[in-house]
N, C-alpha and C. Protein backbone atom coordinates (compact mmCIF):
# COMPACT_ATOMS: atom_id res chain seq x y z
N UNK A 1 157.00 150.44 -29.45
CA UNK A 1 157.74 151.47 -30.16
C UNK A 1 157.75 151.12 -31.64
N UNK A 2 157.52 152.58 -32.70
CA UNK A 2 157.17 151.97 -34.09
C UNK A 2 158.12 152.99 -34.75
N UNK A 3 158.72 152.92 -35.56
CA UNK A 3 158.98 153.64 -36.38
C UNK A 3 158.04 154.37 -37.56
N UNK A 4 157.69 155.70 -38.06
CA UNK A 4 156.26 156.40 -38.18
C UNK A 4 156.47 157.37 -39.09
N UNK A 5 156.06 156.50 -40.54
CA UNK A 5 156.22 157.62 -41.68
C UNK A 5 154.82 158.24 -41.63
N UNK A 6 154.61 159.59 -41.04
CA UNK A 6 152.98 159.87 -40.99
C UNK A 6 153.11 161.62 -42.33
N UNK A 7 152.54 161.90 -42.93
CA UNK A 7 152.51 162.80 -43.46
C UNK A 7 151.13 162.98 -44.40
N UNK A 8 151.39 163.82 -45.19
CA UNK A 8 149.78 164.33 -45.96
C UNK A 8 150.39 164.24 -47.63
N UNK A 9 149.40 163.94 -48.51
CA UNK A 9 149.85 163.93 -49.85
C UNK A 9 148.80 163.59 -50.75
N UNK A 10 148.95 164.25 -51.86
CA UNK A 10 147.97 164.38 -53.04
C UNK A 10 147.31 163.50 -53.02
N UNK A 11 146.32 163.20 -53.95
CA UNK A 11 145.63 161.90 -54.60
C UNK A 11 146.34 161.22 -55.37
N UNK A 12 147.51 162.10 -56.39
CA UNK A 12 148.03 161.16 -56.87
C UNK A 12 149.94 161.28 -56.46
N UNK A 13 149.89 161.35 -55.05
CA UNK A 13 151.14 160.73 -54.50
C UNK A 13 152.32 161.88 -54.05
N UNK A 14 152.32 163.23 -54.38
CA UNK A 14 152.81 163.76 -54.49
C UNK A 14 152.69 164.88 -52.49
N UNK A 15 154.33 165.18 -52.18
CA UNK A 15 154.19 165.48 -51.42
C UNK A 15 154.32 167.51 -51.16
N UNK A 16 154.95 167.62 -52.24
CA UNK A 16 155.33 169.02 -52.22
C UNK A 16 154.88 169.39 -54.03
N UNK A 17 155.05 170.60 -54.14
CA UNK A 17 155.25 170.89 -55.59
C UNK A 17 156.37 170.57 -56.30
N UNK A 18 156.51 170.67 -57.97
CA UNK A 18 158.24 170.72 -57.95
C UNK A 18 159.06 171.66 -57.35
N UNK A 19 158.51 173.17 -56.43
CA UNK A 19 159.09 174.19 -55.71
C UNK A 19 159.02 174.05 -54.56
N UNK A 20 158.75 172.86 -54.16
CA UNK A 20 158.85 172.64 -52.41
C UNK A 20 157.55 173.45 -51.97
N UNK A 21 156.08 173.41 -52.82
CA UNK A 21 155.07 174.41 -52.07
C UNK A 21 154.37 173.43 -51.38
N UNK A 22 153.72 173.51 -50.46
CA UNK A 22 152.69 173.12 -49.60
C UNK A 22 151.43 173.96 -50.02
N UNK A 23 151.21 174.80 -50.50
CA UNK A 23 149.93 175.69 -50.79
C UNK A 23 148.92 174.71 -50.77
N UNK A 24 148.68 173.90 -51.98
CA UNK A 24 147.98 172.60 -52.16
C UNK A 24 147.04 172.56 -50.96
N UNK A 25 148.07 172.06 -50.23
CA UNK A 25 147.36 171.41 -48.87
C UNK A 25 146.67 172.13 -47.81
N UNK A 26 147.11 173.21 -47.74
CA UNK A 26 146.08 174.48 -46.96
C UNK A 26 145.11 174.84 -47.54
N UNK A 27 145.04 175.08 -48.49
CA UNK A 27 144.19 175.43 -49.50
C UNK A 27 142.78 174.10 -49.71
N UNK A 28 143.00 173.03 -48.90
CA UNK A 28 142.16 172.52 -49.37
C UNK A 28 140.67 172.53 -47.79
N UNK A 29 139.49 172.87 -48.32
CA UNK A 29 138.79 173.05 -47.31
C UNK A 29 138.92 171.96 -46.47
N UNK A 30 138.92 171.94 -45.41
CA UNK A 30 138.57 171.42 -43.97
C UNK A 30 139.90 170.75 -43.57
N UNK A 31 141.33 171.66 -43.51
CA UNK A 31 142.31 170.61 -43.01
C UNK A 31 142.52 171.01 -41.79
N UNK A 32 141.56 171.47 -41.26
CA UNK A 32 142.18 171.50 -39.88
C UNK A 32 141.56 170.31 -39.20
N UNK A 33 140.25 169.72 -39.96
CA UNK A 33 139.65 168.42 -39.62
C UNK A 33 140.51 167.56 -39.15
N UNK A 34 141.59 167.90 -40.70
CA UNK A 34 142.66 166.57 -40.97
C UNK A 34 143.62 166.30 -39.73
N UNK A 35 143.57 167.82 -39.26
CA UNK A 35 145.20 167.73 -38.47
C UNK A 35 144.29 167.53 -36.91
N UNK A 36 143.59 166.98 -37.04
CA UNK A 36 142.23 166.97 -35.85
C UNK A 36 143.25 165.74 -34.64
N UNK A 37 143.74 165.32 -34.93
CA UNK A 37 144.52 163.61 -34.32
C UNK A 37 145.85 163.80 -34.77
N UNK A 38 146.38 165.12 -34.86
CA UNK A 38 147.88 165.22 -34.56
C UNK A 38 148.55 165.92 -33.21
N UNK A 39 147.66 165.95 -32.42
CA UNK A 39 148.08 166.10 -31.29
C UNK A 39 147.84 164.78 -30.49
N UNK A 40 147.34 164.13 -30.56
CA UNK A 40 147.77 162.64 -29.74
C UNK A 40 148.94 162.30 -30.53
N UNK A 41 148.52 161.77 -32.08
CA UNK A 41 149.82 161.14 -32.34
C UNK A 41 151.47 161.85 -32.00
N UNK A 42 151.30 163.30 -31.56
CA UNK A 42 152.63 163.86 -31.38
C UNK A 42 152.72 163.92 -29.92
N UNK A 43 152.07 163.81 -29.01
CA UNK A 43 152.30 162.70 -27.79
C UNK A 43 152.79 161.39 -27.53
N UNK A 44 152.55 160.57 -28.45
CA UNK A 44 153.43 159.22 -28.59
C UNK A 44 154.30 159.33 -29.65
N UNK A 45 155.35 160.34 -29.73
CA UNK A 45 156.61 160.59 -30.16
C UNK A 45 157.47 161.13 -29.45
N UNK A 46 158.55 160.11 -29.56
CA UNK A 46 159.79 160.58 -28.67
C UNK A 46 160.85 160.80 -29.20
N UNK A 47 161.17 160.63 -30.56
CA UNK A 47 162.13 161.81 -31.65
C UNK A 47 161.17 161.56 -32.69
N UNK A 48 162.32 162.37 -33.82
CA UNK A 48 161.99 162.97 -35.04
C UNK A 48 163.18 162.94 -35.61
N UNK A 49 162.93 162.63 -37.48
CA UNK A 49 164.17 162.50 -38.48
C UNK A 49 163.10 163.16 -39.42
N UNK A 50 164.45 164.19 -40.60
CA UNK A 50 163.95 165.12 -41.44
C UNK A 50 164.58 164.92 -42.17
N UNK A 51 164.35 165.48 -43.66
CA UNK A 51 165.26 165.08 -44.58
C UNK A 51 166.17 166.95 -44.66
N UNK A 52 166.99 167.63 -45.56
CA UNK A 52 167.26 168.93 -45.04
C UNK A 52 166.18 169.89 -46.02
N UNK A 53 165.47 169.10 -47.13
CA UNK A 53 164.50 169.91 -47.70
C UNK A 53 163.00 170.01 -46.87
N UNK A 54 163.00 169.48 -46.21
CA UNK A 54 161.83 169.38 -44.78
C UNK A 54 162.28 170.38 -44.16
N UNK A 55 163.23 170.27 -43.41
CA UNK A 55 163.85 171.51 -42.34
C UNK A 55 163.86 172.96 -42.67
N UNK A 56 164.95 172.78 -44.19
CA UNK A 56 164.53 173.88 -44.54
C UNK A 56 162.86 174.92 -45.25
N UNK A 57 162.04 174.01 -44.95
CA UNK A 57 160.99 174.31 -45.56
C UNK A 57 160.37 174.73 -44.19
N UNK A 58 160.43 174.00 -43.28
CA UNK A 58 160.00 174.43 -41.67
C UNK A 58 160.67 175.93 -41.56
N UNK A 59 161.97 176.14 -41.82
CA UNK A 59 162.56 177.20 -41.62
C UNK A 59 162.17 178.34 -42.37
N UNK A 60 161.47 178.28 -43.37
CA UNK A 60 161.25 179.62 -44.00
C UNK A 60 159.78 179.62 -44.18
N UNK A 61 159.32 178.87 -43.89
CA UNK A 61 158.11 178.92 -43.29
C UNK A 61 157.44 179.37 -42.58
N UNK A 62 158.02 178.91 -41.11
CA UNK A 62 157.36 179.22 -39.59
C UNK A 62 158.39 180.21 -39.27
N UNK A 63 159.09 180.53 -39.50
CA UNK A 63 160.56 181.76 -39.53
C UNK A 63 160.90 180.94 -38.45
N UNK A 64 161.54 180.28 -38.01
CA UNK A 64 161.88 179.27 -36.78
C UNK A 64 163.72 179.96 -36.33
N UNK A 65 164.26 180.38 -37.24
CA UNK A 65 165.32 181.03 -36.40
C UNK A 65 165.26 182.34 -35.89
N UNK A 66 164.00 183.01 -36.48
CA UNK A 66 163.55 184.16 -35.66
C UNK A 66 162.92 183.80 -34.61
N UNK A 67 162.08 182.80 -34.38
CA UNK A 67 160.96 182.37 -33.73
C UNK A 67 160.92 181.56 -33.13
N UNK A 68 161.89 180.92 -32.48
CA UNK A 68 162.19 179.60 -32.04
C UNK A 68 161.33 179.00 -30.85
N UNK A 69 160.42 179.78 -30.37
CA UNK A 69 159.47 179.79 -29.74
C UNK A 69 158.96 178.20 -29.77
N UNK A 70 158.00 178.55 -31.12
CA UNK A 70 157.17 177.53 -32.08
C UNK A 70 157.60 176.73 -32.19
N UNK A 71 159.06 175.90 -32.34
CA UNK A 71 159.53 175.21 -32.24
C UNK A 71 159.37 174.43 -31.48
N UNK A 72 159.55 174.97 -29.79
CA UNK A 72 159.13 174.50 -28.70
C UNK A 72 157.96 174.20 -28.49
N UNK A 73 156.61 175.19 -29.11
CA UNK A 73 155.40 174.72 -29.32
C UNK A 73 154.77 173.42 -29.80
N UNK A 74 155.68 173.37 -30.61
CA UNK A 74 155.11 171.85 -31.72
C UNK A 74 155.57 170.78 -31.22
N UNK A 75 156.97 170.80 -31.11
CA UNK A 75 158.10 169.23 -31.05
C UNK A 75 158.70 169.54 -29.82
N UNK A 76 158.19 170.33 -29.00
CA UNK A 76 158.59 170.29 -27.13
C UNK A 76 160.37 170.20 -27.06
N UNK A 77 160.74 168.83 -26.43
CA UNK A 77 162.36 168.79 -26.48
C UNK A 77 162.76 167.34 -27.07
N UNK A 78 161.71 166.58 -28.19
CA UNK A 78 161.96 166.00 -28.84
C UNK A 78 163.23 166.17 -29.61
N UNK A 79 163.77 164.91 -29.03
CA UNK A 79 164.99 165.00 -30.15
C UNK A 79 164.92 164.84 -31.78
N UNK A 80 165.77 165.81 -32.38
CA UNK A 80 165.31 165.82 -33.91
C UNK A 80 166.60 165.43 -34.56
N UNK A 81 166.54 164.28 -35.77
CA UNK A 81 167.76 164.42 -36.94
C UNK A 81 167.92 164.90 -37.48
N UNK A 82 168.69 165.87 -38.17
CA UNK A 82 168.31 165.99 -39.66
C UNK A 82 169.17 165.62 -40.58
N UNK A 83 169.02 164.83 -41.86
CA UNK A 83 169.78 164.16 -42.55
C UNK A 83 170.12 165.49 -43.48
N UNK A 84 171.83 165.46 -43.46
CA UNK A 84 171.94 166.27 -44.33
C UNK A 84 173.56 166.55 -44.88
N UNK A 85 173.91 166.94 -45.98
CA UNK A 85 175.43 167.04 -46.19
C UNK A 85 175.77 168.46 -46.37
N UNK A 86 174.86 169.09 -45.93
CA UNK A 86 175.37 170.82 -45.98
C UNK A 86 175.08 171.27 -44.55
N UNK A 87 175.85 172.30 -44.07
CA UNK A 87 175.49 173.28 -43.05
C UNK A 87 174.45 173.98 -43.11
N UNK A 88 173.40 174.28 -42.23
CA UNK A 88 172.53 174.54 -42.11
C UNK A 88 172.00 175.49 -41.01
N UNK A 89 170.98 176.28 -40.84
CA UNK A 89 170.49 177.23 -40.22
C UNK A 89 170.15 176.37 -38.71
N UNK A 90 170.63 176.91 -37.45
CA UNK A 90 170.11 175.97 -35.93
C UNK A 90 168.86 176.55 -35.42
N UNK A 91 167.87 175.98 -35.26
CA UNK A 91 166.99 176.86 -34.41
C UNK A 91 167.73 176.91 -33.09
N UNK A 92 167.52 178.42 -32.57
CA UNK A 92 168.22 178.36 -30.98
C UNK A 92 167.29 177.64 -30.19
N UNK A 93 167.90 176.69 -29.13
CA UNK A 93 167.43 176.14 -28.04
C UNK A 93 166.57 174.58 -28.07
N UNK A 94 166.78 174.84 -29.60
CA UNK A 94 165.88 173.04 -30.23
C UNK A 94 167.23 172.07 -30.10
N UNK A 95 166.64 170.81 -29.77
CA UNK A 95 167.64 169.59 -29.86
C UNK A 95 167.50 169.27 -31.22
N UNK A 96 168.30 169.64 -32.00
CA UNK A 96 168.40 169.63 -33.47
C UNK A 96 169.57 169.19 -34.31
N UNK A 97 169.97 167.45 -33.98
CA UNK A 97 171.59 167.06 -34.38
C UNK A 97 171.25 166.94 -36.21
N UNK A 98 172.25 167.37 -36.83
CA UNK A 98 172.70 166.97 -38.12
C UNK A 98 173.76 165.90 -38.18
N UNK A 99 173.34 165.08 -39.53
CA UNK A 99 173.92 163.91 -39.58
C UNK A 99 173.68 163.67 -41.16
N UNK A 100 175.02 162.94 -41.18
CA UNK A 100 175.03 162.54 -43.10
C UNK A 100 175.33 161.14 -42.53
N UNK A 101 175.35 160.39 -41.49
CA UNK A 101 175.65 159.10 -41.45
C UNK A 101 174.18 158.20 -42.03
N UNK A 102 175.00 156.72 -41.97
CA UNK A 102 173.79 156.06 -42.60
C UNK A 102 172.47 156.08 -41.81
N UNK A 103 171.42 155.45 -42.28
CA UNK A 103 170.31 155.51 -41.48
C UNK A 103 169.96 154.43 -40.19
N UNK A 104 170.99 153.52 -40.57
CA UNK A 104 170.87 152.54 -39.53
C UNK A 104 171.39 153.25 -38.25
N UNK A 105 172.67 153.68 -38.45
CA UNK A 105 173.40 154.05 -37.01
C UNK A 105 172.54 155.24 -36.60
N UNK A 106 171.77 156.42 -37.44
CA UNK A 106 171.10 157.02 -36.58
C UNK A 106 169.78 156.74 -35.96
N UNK A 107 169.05 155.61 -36.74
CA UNK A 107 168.09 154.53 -36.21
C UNK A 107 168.45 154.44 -35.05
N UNK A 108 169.67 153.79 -34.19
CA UNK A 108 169.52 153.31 -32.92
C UNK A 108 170.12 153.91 -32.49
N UNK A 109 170.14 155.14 -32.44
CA UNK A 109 170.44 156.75 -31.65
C UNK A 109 168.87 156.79 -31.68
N UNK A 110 167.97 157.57 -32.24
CA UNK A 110 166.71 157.70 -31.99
C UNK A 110 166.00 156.76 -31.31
N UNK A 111 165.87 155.45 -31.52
CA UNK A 111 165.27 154.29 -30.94
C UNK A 111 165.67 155.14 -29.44
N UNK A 112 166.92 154.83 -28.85
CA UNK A 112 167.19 154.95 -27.56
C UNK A 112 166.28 156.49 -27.33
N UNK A 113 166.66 157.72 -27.95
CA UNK A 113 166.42 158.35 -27.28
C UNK A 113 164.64 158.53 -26.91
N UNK A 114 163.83 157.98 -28.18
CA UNK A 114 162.91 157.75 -27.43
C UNK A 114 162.28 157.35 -26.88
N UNK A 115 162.60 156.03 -26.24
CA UNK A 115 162.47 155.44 -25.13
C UNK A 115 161.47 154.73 -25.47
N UNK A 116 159.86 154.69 -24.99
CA UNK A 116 158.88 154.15 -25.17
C UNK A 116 157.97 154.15 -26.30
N UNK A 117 158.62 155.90 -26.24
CA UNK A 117 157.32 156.44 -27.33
C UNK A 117 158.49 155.75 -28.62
N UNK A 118 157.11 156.32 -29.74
CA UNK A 118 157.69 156.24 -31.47
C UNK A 118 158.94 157.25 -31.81
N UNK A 119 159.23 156.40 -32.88
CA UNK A 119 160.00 157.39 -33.87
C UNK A 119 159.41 157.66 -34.87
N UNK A 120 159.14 159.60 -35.56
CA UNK A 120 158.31 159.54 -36.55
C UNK A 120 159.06 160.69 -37.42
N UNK A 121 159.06 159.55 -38.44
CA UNK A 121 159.63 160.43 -39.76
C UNK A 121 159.31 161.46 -40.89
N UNK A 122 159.34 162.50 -40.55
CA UNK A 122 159.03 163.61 -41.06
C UNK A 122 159.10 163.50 -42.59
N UNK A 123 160.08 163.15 -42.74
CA UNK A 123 160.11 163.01 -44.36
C UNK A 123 161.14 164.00 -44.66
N UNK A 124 161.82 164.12 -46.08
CA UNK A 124 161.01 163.59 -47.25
C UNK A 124 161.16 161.91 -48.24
N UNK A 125 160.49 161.61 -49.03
CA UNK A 125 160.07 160.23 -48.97
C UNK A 125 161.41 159.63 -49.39
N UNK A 126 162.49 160.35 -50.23
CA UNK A 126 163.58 159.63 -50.13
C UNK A 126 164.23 159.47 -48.93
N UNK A 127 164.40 159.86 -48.11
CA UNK A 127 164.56 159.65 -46.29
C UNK A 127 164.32 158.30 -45.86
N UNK A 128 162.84 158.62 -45.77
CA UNK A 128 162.26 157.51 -45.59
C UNK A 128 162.36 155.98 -46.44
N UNK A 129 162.33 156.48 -47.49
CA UNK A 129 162.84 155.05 -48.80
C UNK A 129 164.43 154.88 -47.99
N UNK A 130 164.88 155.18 -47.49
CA UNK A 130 166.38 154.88 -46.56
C UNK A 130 166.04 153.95 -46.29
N UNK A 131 164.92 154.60 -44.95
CA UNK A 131 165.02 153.77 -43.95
C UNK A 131 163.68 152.56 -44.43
N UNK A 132 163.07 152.50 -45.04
CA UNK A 132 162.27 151.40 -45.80
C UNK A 132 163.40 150.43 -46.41
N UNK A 133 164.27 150.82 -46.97
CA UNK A 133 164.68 149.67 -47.47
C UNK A 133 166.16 149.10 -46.49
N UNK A 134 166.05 149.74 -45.58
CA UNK A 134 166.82 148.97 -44.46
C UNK A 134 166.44 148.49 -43.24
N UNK A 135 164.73 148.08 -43.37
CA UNK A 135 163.99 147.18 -43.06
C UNK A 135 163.37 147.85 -41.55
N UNK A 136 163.81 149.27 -41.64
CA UNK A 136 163.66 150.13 -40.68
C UNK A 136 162.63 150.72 -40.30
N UNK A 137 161.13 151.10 -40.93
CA UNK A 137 159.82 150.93 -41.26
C UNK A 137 158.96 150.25 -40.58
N UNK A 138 158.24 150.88 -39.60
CA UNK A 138 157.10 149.57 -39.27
C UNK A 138 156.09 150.22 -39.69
N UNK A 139 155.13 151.79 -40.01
CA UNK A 139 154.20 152.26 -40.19
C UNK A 139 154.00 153.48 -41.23
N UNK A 140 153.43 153.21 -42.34
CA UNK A 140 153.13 154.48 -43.19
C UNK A 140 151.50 155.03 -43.21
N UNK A 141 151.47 156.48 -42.65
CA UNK A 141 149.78 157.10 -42.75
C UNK A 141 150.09 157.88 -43.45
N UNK A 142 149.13 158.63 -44.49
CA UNK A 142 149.72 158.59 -45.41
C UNK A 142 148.07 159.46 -45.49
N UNK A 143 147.87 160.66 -45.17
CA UNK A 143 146.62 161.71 -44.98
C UNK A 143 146.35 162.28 -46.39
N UNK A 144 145.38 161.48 -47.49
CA UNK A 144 145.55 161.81 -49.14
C UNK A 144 144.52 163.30 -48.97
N UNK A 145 145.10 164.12 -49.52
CA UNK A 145 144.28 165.45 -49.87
C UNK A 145 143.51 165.25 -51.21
N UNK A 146 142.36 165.79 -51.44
CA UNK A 146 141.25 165.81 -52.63
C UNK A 146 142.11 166.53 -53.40
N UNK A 147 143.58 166.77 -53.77
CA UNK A 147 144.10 167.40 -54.50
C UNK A 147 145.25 166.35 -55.83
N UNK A 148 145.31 167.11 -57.25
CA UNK A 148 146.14 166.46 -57.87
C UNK A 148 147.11 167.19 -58.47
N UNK A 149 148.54 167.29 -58.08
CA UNK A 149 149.83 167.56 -58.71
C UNK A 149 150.33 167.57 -60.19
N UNK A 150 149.90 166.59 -60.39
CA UNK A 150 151.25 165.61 -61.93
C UNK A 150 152.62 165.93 -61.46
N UNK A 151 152.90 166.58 -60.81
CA UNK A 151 154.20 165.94 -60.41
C UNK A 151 154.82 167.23 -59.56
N UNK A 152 156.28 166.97 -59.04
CA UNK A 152 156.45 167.10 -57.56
C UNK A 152 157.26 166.15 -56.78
N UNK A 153 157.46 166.56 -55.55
CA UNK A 153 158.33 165.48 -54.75
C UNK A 153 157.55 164.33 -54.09
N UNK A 154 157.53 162.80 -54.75
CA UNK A 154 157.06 161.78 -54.57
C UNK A 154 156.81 161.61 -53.28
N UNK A 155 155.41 160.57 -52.77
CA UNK A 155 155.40 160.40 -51.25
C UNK A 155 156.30 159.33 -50.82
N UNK A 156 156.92 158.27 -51.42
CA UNK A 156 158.01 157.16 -51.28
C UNK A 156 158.31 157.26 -52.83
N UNK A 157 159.65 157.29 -53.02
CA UNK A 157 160.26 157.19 -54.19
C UNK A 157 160.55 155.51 -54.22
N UNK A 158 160.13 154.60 -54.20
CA UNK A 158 160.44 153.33 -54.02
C UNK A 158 159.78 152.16 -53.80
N UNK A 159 159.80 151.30 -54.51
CA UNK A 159 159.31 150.09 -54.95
C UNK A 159 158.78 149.40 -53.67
N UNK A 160 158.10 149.52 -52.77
CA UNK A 160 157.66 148.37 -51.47
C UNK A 160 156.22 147.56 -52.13
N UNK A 161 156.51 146.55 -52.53
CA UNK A 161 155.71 145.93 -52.77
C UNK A 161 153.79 145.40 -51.97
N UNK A 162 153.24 144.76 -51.96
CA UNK A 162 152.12 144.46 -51.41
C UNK A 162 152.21 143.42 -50.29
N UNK A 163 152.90 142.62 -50.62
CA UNK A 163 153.64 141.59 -49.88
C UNK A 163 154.22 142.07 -48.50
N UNK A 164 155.00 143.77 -48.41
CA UNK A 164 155.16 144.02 -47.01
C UNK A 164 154.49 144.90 -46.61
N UNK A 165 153.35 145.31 -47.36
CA UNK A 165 152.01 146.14 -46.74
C UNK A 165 150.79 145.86 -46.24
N UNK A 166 150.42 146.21 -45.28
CA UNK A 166 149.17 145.49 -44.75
C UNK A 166 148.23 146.62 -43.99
N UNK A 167 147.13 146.91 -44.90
CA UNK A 167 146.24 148.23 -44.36
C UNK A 167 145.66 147.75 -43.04
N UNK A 168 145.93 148.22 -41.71
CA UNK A 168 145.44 148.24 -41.00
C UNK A 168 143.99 149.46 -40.51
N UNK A 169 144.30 150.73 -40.86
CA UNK A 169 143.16 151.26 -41.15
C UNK A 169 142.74 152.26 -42.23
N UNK A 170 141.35 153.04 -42.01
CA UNK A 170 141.19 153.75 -43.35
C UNK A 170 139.56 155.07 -42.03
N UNK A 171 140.36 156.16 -42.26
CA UNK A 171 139.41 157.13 -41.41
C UNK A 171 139.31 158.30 -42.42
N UNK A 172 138.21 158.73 -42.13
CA UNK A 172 137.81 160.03 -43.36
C UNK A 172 137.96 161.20 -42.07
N UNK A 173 138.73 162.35 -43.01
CA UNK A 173 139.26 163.39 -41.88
C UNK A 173 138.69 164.46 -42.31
N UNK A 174 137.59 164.90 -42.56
CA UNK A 174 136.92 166.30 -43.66
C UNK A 174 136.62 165.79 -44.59
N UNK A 175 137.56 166.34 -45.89
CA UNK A 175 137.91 165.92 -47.29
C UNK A 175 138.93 165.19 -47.54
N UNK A 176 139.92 164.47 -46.35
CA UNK A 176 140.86 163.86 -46.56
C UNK A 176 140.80 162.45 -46.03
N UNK A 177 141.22 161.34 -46.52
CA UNK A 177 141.18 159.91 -46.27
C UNK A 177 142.50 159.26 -45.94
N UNK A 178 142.88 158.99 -44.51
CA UNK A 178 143.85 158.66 -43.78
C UNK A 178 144.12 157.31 -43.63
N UNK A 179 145.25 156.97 -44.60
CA UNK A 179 145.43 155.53 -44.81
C UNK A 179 146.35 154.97 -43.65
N UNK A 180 146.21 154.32 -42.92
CA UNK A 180 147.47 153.56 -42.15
C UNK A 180 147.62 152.35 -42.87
N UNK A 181 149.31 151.98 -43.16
CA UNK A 181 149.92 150.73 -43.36
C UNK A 181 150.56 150.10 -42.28
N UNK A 182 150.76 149.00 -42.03
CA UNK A 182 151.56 148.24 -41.31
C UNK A 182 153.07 147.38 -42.59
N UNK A 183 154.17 147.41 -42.41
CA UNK A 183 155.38 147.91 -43.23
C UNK A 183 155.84 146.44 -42.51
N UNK A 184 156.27 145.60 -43.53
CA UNK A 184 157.04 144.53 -43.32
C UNK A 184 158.53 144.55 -43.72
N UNK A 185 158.94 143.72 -43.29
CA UNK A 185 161.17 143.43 -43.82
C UNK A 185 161.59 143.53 -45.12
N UNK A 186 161.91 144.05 -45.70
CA UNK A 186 162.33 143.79 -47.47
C UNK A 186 162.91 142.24 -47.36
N UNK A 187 162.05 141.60 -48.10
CA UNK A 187 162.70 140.07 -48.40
C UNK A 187 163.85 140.01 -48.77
N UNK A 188 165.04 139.46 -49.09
CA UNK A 188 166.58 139.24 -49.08
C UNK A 188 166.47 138.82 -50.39
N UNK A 189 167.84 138.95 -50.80
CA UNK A 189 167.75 138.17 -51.86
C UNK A 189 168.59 137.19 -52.30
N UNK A 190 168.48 136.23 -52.94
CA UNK A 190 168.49 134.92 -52.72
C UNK A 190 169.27 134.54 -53.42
């Protein structure tokens, strides 16, 4: 069981526009190449954590409270977090808890609920910089698009040094180059 920052992002780091667009990334020829090995990896997931600008971007997106269908299509009855301090739109019939608690205590709520499989973090990268720097992290993929931003919502807003990264692989997906890291402990300090 791993904990699983997997997502897609510019060349130079960027995950959304400064307007929360994804265009970018559709727009770039051959991503369906990319998304070619997201149906295994969403077989060995047994929850999901979001940040509420993720959710809400799913939501006006895929129209998911009209459509709650799709919901069920994608993330089955995966349990989902979503980190957040406002009330928010429910998809009907999704296991969809909201939570402003820290990331640890909902860490081992997810751990349990998914049992064998992973936990994989949707994002967005301050989320994840949570749970990175509470040593919570074992894996970042990290799917770079032939595309460049200047700026936008960062893919980790946060300092992880080289020291707790360790490339385990590197696969060409179309036009896109799929980095896996292996994510070590934030060293203590002394």
């Amino acid at each position: 069981m791993a904990t699983i920052y997997n997502t897609a992002t510019t060349l130079d780091g960027f995950l959304a526009t400064p307007d929360n667009s994804l265009d970018w990334l559709f727009a770039v020829e051959g991503s369906d190449d990319a998304e070619s090995s997201f149906p295994a990896f969403l077989d060995g997931i047994g929850a999901m954590a979001m940040g509420s600008t993720t959710y809400e971007w799913l939501l006006a997106h895929e129209a998911l409270v009209d459509e709650p269908q799709k919901w069920r299509e994608w993330y089955a009855e995966r349990p989902t977090w979503v980190f957040t301090h406002r009330e928010l739109p429910v998809v009907p019939d999704a296991d969809i808890r909201f939570t402003s608690d820290d990331v640890r205590t909902v860490h081992a709520a997810m751990v349990d609920a998914a049992g064998p499989r992973d936990v994989w973090l949707m994002g967005g990268g301050d989320l994840v910089g949570q749970f990175a720097d509470a040593g919570l992290l074992d894996q970042i993929t990290a799917t770079v698009a032939p595309v460049t931003l200047g700026s936008g919502a960062p893919l980790l807003p946060r300092v992880i040094g080289s020291d707790r990264l360790r490339l385990v692989s590197v696969e060409q997906r179309g036009q896109f180059a799929e980095l896996r890291y292996a994510v070590g402990a934030p060293r203590t300090q002394a």
